[in-house]
Protein backbone atom coordinates (compact mmCIF):
# COMPACT_ATOMS: atom_id res chain seq x y z
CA UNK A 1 85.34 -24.80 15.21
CA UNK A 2 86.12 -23.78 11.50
CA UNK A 3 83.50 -22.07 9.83
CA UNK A 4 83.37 -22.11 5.96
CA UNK A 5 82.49 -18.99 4.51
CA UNK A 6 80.05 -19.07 2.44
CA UNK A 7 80.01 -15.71 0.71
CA UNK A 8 83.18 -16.43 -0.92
CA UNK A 9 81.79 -19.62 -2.54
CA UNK A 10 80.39 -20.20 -6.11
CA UNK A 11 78.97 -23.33 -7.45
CA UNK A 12 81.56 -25.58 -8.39
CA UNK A 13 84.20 -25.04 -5.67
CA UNK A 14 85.96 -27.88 -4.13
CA UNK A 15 85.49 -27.33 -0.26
CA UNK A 16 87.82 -29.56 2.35
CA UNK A 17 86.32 -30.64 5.64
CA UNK A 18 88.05 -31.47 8.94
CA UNK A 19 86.42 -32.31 12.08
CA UNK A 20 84.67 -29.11 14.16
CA UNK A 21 83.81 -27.67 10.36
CA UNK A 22 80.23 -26.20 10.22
CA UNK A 23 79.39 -26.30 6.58
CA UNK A 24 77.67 -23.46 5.18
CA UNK A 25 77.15 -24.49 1.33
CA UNK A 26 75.08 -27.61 -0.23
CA UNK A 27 77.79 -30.01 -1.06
CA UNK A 28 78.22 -33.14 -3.21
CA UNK A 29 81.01 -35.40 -1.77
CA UNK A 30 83.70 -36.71 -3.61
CA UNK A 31 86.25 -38.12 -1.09
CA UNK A 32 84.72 -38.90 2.52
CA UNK A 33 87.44 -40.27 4.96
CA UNK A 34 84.99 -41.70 7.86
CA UNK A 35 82.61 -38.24 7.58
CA UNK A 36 79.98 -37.79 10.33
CA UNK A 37 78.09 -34.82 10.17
CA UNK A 38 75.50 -33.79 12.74
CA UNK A 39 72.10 -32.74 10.88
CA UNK A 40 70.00 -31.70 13.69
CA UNK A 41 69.76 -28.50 12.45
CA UNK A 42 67.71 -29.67 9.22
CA UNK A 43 66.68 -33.23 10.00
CA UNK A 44 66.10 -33.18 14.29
CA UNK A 45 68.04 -35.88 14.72
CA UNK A 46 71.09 -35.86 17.07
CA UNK A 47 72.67 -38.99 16.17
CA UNK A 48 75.78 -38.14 13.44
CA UNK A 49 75.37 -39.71 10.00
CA UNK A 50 77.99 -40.90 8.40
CA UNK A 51 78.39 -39.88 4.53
CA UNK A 52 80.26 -41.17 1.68
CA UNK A 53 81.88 -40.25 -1.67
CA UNK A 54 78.66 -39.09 -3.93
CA UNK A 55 76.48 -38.36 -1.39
CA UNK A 56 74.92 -34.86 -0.44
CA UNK A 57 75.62 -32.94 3.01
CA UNK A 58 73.91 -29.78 3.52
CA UNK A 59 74.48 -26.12 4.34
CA UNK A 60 73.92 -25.40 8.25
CA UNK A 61 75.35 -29.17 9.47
CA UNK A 62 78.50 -29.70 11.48
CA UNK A 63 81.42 -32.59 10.25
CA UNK A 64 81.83 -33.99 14.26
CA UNK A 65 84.59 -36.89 12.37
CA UNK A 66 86.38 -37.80 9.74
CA UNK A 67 87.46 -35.47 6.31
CA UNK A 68 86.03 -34.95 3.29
CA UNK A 69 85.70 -32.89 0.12
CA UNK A 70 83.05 -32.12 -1.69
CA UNK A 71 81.93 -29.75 -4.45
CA UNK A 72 79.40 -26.59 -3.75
CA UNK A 73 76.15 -27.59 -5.07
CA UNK A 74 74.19 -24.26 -3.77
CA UNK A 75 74.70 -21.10 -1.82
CA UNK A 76 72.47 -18.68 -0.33
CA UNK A 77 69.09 -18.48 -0.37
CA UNK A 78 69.60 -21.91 -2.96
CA UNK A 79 70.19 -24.57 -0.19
CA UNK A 80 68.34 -26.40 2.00
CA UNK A 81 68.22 -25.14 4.95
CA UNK A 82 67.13 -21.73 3.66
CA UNK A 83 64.47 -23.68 1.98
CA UNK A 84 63.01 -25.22 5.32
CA UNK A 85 63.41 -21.74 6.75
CA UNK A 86 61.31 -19.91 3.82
CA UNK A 87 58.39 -23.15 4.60
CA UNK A 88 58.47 -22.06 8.13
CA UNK A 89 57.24 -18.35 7.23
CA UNK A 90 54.60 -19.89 4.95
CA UNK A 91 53.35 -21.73 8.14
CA UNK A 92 49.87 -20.51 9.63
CA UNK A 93 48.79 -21.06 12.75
CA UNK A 94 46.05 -23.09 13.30
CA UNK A 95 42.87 -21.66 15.24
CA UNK A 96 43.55 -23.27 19.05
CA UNK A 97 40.43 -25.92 20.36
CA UNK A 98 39.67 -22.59 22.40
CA UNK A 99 39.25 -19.73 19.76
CA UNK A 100 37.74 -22.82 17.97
CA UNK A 101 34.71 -23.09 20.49
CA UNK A 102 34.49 -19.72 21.09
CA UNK A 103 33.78 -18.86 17.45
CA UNK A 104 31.19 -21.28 17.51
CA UNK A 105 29.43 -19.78 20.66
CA UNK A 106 29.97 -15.98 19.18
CA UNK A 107 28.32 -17.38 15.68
CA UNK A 108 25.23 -19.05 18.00
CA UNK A 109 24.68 -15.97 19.86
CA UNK A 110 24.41 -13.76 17.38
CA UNK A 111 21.64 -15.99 15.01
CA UNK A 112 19.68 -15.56 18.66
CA UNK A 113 20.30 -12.29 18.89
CA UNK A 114 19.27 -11.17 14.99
CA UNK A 115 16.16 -13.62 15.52
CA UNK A 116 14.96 -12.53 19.15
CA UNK A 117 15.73 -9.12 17.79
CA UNK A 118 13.36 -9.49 15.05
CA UNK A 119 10.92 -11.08 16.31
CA UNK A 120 10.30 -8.38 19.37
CA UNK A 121 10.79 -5.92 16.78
CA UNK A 122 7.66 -6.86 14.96
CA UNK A 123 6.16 -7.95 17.40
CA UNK A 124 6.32 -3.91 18.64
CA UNK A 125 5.20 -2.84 15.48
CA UNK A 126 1.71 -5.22 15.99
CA UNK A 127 1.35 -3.25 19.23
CA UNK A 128 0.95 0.13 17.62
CA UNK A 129 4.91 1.35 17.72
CA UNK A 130 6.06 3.45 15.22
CA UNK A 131 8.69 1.49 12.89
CA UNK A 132 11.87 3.81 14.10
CA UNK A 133 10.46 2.68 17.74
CA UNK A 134 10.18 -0.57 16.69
CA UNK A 135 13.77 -0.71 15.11
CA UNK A 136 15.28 1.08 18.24
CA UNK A 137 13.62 -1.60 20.29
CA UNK A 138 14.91 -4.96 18.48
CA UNK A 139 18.56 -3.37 18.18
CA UNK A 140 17.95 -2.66 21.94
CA UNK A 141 17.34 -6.30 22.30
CA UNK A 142 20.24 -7.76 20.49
CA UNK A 143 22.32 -5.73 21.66
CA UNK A 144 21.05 -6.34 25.44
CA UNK A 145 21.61 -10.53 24.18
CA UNK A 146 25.36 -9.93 23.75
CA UNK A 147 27.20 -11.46 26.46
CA UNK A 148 29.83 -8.49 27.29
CA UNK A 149 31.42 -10.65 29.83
CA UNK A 150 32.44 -13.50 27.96
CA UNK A 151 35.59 -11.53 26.60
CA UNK A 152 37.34 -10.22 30.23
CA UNK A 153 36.18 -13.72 31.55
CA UNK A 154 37.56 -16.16 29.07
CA UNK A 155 41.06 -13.76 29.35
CA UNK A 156 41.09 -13.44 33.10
CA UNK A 157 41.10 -17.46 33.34
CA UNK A 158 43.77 -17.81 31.04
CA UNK A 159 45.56 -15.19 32.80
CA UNK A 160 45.13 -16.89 35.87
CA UNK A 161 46.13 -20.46 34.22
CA UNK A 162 49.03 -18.97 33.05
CA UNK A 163 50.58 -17.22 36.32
CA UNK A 164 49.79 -20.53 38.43
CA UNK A 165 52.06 -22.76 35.14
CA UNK A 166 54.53 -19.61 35.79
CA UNK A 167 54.67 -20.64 39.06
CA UNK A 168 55.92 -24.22 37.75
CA UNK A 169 58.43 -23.14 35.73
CA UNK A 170 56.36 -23.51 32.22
CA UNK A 171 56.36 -20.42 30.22
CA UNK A 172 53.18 -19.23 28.38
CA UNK A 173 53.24 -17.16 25.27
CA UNK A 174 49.80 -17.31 24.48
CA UNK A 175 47.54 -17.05 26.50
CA UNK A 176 45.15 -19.68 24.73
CA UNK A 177 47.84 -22.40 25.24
CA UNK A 178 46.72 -22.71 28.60
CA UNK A 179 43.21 -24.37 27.21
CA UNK A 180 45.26 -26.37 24.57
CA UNK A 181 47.61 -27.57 27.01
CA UNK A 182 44.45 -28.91 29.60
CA UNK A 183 43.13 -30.67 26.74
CA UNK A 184 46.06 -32.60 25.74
CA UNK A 185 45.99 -36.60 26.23
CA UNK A 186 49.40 -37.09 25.08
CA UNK A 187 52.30 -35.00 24.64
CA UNK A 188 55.37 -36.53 22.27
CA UNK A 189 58.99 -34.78 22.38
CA UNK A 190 62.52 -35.76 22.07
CA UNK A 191 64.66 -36.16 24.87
CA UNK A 192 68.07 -35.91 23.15
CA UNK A 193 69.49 -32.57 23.88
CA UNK A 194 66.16 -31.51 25.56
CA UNK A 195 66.25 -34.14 28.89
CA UNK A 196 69.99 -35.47 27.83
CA UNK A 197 72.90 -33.25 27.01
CA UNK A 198 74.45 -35.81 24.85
CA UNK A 199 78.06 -36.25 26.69
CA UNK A 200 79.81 -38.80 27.32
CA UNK A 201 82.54 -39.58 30.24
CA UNK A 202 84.54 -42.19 30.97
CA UNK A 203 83.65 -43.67 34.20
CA UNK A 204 85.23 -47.34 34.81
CA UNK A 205 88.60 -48.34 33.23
CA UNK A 206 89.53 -51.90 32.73
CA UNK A 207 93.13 -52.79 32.42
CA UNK A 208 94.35 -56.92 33.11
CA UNK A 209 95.97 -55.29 36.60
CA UNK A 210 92.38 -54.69 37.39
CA UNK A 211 89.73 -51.73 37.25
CA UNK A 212 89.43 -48.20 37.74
CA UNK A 213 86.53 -46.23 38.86
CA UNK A 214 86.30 -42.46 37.68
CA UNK A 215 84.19 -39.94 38.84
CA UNK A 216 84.42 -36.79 36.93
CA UNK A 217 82.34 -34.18 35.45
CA UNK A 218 81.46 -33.76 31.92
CA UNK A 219 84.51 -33.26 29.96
CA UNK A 220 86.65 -31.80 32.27
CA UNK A 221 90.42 -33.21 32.82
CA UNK A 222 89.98 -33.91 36.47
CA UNK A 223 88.71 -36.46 38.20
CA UNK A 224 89.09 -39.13 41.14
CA UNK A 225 90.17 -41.60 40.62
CA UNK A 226 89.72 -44.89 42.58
CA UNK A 227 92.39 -47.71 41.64
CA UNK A 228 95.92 -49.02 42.62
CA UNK A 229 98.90 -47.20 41.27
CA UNK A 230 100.02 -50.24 38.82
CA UNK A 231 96.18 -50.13 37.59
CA UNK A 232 96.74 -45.78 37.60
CA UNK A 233 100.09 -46.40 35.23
CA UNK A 234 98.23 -48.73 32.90
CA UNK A 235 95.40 -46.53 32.55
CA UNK A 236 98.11 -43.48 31.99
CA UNK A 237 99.29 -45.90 29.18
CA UNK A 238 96.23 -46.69 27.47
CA UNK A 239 94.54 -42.80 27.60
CA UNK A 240 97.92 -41.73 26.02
CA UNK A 241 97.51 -44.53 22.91
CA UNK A 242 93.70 -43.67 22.79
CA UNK A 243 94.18 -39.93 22.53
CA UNK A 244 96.58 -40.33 19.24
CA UNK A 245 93.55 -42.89 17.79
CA UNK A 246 91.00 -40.49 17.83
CA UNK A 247 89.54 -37.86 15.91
CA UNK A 248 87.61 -36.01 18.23
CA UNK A 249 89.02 -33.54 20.67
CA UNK A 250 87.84 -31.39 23.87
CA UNK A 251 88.78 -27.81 24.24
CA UNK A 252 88.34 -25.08 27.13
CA UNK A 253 85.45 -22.09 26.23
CA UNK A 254 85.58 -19.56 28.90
CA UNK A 255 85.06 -21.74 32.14
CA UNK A 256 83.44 -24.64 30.35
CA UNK A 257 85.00 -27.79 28.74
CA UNK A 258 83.14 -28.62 24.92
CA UNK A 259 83.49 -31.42 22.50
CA UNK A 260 84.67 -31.06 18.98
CA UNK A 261 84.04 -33.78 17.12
CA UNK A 262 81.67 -36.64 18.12
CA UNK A 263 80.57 -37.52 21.86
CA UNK A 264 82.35 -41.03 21.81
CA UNK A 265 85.39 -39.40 20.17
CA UNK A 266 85.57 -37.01 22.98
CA UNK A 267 85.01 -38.71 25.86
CA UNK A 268 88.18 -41.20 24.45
CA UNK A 269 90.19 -37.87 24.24
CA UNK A 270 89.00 -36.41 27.41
């Protein structure tokens, strides 16, 4: 992968991309030779988009195929993914369902507590106390109203909820997430790169001698392979004419096999 450097741009440069370039400047495109960029990092979405001449592609996305050129637009602290990230600091938390109903049972108590309070209190002063007797006596008895417990017991519970989810592999960083989570009807997420690792492998070759079945893993260059040796020699044939047609590649990293470029692109190379 080529990384652009972006402290050595000013607006108005004209920046080339190839394949496996991560971008790191807001650009404007003026040529675009099949460009496919992968945007996850600002838009979520895993699926490349493909960009043409006049179009925008933004600091922080990868080109996965195709070439381009494009002029710098912004830099820095200017672009768009450093605007998302400065929106994501401005962010507040909302209260959880939890601290939610908890206020409201801390606000209840205490209008009890002031009015019991009170009421005792002058009610003590009818029966002949002194008024600092009487005062001593209704802060006695709000005091004596406040439910000490609550506190320890409401985090004990979500201490416990969260060892027993440790147990199953889910990770709690707050401890009130374990209420939020219990109260939860329906839970939306996407699966690309989360529950799929968005690869692609070749797994059945047809060739008019017949077909070959390959079982391999991921992208690396081994595999078995299950066909005749006229079928083997036409599949030898055809991966040699694929891998000169397209644009993506798959390199070694440490003891792992990666994609550069897109995962259809790759899986033709591998």
């Amino acid at each position: 992968m080529r990384v652009i450097d972006a402290t050595r741009l000013v607006r108005g440069d004209l920046v080339v991309l190839r394949s496996g370039d991560r971008i790191s400047a807001d650009l404007t495109l003026t040529v675009s030779h099949d460009l496919a960029v992968d945007e996850s990092m600002v838009s979520g979405e895993s699926v490349a988009v493909r960009h043409v001449a006049g179009e925008l592609v933004v600091a922080g996305t990868f080109v996965v195929q195709g070439e381009g050129e494009g002029v710098v637009n912004a830099i820095g602290a200017h672009t768009t993914i450093a605007g998302i990230a400065a929106l994501t600091r401005q962010a507040r938390r909302p209260p959880s369902p939890l601290a939610v109903q908890l206020n409201r049972v801390v606000k209840i108590i205490a209008v009890i507590a002031i009015i019991a309070g009170s009421l005792l209190g002058m009610a003590g002063l009818g029966m002949g106390l002194a008024p600092t007797q009487a005062f001593l006596f209704a802060v006695g008895v709000a005091v004596a109203l406040v439910p000490e417990g609550l506190l320890p017991t409401v985090t004990l519970s979500l201490a416990r909820g969260a060892s027993l989810m440790a147990g199953r592999n889910a990770l709690v960083r707050q401890l009130d997430a374990v209420e939020t989570l219990g109260a939860t009807t329906y839970i939306c997420t996407d699966k690309a790169g989360t529950l799929t690792q968005n690869r692609m492998a070749v797994v059945e070759v047809w060739t008019p001698a017949g077909t070959a079945l390959l079982d391999g893993t991921g992208y690396e260059p081994t595999a078995r392979i299950q066909a005749s040796p006229e079928v083997v020699d036409r599949m030898r044939r055809g991966a040699e004419s694929a891998v000169q047609r397209v644009s993506g590649r798959v390199v070694q990293q440490g003891a792992t096999w990666v994609a550069e470029g897109g995962a259809m692109e790759a899986a033709g190379f591998a």
